[in-house]
N, C-alpha and C. Protein backbone atom coordinates (compact mmCIF):
# COMPACT_ATOMS: atom_id res chain seq x y z
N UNK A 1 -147.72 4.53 47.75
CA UNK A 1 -146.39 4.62 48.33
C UNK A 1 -145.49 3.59 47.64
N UNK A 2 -144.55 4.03 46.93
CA UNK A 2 -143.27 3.18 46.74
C UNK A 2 -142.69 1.80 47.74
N UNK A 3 -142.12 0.92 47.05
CA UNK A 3 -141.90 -0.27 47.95
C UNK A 3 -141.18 0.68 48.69
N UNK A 4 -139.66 0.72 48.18
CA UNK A 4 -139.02 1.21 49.08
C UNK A 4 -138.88 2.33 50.09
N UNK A 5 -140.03 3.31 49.97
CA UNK A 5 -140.40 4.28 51.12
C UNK A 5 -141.49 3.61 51.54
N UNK A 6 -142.09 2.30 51.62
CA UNK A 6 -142.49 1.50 52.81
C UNK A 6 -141.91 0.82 53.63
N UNK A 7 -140.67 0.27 52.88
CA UNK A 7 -139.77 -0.66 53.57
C UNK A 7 -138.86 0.60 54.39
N UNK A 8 -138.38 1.76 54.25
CA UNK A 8 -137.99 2.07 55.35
C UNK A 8 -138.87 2.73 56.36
N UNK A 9 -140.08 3.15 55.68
CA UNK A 9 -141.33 3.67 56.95
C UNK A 9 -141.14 2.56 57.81
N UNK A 10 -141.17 1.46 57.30
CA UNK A 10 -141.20 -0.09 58.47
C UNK A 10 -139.69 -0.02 59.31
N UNK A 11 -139.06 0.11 58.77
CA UNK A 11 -137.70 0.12 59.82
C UNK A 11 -137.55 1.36 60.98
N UNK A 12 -138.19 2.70 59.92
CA UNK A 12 -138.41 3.78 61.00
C UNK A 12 -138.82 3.73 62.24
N UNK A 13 -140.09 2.69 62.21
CA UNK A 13 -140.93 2.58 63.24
C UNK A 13 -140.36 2.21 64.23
N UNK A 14 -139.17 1.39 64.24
CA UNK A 14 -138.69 0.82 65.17
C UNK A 14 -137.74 1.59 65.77
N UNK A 15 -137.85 2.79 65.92
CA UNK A 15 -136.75 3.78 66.22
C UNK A 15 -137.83 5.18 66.35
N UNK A 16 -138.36 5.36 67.67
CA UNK A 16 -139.52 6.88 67.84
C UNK A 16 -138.80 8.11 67.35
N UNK A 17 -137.31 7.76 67.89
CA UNK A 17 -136.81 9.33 67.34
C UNK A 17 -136.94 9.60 66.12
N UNK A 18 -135.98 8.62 65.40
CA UNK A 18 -136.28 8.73 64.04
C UNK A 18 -137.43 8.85 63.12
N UNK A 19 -138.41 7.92 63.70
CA UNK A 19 -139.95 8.12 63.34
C UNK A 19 -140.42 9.79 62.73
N UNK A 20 -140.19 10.34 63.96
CA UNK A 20 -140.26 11.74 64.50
C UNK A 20 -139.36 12.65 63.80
N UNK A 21 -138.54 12.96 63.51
CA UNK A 21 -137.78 13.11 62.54
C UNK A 21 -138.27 13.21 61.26
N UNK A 22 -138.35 12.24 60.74
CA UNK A 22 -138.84 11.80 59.50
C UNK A 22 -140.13 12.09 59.12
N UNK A 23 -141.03 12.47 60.42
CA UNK A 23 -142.15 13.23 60.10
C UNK A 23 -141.92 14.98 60.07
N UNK A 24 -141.41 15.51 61.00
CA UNK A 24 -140.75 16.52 60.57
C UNK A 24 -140.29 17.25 59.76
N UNK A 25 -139.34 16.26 58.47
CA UNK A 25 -139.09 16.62 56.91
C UNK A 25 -140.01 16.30 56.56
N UNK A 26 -140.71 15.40 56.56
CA UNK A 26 -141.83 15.68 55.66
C UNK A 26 -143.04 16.75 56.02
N UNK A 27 -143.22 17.29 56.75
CA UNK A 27 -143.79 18.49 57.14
C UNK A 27 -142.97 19.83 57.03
N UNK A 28 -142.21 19.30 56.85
CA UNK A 28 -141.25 20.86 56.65
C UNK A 28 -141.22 21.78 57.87
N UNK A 29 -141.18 21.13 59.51
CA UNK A 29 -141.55 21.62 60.34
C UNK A 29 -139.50 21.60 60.71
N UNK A 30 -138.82 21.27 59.90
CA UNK A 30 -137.62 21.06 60.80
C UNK A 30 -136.86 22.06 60.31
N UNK A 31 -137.10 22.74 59.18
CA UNK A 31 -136.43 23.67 58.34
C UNK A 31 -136.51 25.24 59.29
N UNK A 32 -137.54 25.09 60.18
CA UNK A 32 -138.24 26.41 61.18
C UNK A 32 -137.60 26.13 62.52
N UNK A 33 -136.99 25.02 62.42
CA UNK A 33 -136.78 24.91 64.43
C UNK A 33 -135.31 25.50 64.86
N UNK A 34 -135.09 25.09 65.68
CA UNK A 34 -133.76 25.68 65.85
C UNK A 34 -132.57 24.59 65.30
N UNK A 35 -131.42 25.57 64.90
CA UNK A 35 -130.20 24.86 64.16
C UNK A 35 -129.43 23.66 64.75
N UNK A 36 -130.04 23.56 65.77
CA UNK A 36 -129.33 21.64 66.06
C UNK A 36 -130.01 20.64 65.41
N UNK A 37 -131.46 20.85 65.47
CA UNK A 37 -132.17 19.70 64.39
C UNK A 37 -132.26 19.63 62.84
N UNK A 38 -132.19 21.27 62.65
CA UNK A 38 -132.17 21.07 61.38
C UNK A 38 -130.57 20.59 60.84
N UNK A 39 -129.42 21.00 61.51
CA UNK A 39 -128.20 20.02 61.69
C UNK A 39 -128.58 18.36 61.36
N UNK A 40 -128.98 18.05 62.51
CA UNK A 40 -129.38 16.42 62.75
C UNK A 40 -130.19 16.00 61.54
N UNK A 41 -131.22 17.05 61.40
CA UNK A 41 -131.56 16.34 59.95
C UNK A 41 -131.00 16.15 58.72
N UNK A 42 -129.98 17.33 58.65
CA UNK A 42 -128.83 17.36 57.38
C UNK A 42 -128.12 15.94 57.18
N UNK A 43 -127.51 15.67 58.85
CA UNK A 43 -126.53 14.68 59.08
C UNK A 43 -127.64 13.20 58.46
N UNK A 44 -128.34 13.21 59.08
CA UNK A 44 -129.67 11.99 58.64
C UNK A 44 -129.74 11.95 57.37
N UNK A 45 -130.09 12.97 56.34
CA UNK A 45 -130.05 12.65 55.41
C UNK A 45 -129.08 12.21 54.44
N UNK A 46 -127.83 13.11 54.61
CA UNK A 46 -126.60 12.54 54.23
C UNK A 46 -126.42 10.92 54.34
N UNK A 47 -126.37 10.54 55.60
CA UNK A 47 -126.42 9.31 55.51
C UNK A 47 -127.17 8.16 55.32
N UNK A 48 -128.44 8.58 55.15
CA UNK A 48 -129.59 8.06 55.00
C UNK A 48 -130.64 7.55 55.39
N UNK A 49 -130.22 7.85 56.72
CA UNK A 49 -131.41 7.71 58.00
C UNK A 49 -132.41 8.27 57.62
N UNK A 50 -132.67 9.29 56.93
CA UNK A 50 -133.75 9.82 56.73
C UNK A 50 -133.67 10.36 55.03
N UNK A 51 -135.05 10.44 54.54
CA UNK A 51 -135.48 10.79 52.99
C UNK A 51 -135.71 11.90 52.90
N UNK A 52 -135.83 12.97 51.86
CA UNK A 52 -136.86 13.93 51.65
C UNK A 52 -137.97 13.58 50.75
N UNK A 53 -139.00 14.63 50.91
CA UNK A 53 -140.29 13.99 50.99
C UNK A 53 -140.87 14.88 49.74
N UNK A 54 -142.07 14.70 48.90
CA UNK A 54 -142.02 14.81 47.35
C UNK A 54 -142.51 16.42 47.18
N UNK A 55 -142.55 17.12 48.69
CA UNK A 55 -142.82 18.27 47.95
C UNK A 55 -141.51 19.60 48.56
N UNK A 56 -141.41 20.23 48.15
CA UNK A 56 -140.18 21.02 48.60
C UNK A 56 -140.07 22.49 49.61
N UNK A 57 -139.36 22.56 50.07
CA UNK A 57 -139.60 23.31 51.50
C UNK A 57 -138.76 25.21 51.31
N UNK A 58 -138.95 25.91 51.70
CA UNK A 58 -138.31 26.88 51.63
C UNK A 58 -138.11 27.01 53.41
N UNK A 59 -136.40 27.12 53.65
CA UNK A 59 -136.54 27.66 54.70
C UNK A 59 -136.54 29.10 55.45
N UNK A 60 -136.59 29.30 56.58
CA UNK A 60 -136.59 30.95 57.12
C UNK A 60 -136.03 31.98 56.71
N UNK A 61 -134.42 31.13 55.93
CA UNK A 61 -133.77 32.07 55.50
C UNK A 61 -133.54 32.30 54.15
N UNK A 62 -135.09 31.94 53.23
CA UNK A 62 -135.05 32.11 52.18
C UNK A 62 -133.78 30.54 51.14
N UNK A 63 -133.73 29.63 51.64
CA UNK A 63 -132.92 28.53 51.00
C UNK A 63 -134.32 27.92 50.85
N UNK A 64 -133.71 26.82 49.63
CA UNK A 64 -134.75 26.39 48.58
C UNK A 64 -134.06 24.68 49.48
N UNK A 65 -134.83 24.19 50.06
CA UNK A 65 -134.80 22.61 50.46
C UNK A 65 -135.79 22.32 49.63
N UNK A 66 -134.75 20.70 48.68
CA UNK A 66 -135.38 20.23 47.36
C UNK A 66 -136.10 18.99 48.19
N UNK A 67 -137.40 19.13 47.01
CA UNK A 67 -138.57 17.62 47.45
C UNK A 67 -137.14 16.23 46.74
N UNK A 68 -137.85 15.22 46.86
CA UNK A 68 -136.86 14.10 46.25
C UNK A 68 -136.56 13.75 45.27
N UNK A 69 -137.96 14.32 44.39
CA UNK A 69 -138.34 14.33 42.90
C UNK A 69 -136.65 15.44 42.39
N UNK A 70 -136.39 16.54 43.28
CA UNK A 70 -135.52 17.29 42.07
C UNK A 70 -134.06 16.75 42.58
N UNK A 71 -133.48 15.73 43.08
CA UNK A 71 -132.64 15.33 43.13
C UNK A 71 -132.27 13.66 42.42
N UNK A 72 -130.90 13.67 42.01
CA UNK A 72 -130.39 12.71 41.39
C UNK A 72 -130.62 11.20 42.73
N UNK A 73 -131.17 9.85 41.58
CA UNK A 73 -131.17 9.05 42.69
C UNK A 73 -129.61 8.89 42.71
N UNK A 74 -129.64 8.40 44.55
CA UNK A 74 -128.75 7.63 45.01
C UNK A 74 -127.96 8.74 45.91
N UNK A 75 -128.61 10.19 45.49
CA UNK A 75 -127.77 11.06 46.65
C UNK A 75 -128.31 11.15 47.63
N UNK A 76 -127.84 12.23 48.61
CA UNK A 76 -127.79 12.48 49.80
C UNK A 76 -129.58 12.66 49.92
N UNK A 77 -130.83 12.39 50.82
CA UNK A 77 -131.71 12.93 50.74
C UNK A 77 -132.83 11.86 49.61
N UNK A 78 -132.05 11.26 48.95
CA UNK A 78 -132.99 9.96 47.71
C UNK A 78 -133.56 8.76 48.76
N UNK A 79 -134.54 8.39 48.31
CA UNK A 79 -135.20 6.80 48.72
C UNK A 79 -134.37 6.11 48.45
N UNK A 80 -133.08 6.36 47.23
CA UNK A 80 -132.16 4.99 47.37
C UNK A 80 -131.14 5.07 48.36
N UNK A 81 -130.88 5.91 48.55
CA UNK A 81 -130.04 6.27 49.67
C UNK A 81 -130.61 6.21 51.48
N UNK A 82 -131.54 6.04 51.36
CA UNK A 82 -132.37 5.84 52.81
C UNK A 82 -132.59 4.22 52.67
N UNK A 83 -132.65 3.56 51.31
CA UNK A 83 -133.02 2.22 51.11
C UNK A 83 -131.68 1.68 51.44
N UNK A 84 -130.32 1.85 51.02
CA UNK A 84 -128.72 1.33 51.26
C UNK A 84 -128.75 0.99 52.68
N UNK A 85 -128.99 2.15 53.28
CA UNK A 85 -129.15 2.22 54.63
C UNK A 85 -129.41 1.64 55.80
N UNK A 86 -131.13 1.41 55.61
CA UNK A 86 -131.45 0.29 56.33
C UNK A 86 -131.48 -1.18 55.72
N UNK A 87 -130.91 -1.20 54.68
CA UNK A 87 -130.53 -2.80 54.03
C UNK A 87 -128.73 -2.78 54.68
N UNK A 88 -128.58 -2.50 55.46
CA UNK A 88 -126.97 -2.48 55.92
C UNK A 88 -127.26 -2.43 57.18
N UNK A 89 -126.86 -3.97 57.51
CA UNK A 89 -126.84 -4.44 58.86
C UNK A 89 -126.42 -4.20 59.97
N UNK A 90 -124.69 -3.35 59.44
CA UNK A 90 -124.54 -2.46 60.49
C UNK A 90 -125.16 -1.06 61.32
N UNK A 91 -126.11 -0.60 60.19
CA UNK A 91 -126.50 0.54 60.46
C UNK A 91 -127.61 0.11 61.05
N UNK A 92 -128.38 -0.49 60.67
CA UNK A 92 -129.44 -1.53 62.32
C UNK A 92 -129.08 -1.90 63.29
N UNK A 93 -127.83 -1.99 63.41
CA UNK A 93 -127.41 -2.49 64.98
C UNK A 93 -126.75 -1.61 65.46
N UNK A 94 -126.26 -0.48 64.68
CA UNK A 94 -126.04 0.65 65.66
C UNK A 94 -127.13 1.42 66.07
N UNK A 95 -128.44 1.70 65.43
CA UNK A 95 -129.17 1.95 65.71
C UNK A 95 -129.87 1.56 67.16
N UNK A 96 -130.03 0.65 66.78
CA UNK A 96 -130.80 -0.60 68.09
C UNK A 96 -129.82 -0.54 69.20
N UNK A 97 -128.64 -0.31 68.98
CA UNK A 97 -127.65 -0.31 70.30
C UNK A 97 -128.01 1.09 70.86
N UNK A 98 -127.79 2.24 70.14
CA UNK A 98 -128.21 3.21 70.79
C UNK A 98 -129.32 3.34 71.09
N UNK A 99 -130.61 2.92 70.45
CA UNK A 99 -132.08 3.58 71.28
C UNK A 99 -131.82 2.16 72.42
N UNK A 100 -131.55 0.92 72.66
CA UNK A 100 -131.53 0.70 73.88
C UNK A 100 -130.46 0.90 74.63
N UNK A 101 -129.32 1.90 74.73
CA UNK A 101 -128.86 2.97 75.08
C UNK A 101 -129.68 3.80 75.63
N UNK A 102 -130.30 4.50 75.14
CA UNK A 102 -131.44 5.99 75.32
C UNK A 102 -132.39 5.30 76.05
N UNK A 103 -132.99 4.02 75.76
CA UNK A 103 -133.99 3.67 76.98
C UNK A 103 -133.80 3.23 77.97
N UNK A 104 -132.88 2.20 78.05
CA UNK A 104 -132.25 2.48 79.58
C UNK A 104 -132.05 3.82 80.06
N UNK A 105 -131.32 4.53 79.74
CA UNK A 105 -130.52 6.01 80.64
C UNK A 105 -131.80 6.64 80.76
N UNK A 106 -132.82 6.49 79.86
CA UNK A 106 -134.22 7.04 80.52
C UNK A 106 -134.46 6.77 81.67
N UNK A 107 -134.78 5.60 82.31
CA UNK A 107 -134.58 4.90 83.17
C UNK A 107 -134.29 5.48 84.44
N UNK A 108 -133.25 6.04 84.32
CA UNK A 108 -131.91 6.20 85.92
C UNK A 108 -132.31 7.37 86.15
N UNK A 109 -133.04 8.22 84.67
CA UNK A 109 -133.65 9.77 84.99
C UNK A 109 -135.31 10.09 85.62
């Protein structure tokens, strides 16, 4: 494993959703589910919450989702782009604000 797809496996951890997620693309289980996650995963990767993973996915409707290998670093979906990410302090503390957000309101339910 690459430093830097260890160093964000390590930040993942600290976030189940995302964890979860991120196992998902890499299973290619998110490309099959219904269109809000595979949404959420689009949005994730764009910004870099989440990577794609080295082998490549075809989804239901016949679209070609690329492994990481056939994309340019630093775009949408790259280890450098998931690496910017969690090296940006703000994007850790919004994180952390919302899952203890989500665990409290668990809570009251």
């Amino acid at each position: 494993m690459k430093v830097k797809e260890k160093f964000i496996r390590e930040r993942q951890q600290d976030f189940p959703h995302i964890k979860m997620m991120q196992e998902w693309i890499d299973n290619g289980y998110v490309w099959s589910m219904e269109g809000s996650v595979g949404r959420e995963a689009v949005r994730g990767l764009e910004c870099g919450m989440y990577f794609l993973p080295n082998q490549s996915f075809t989804n239901p409707y016949g679209q070609h989702i690329p492994s990481r290998e056939e994309i340019r670093i630093g775009t949408n979906g790259s280890l450098d782009n998931a690496y910017d990410f969690y090296n940006d302090d703000n994007n850790l503390w919004e994180l952390e604000l919302e899952h203890d957000f989500n665990e409290n309101n668990d809570q009251w339910n």
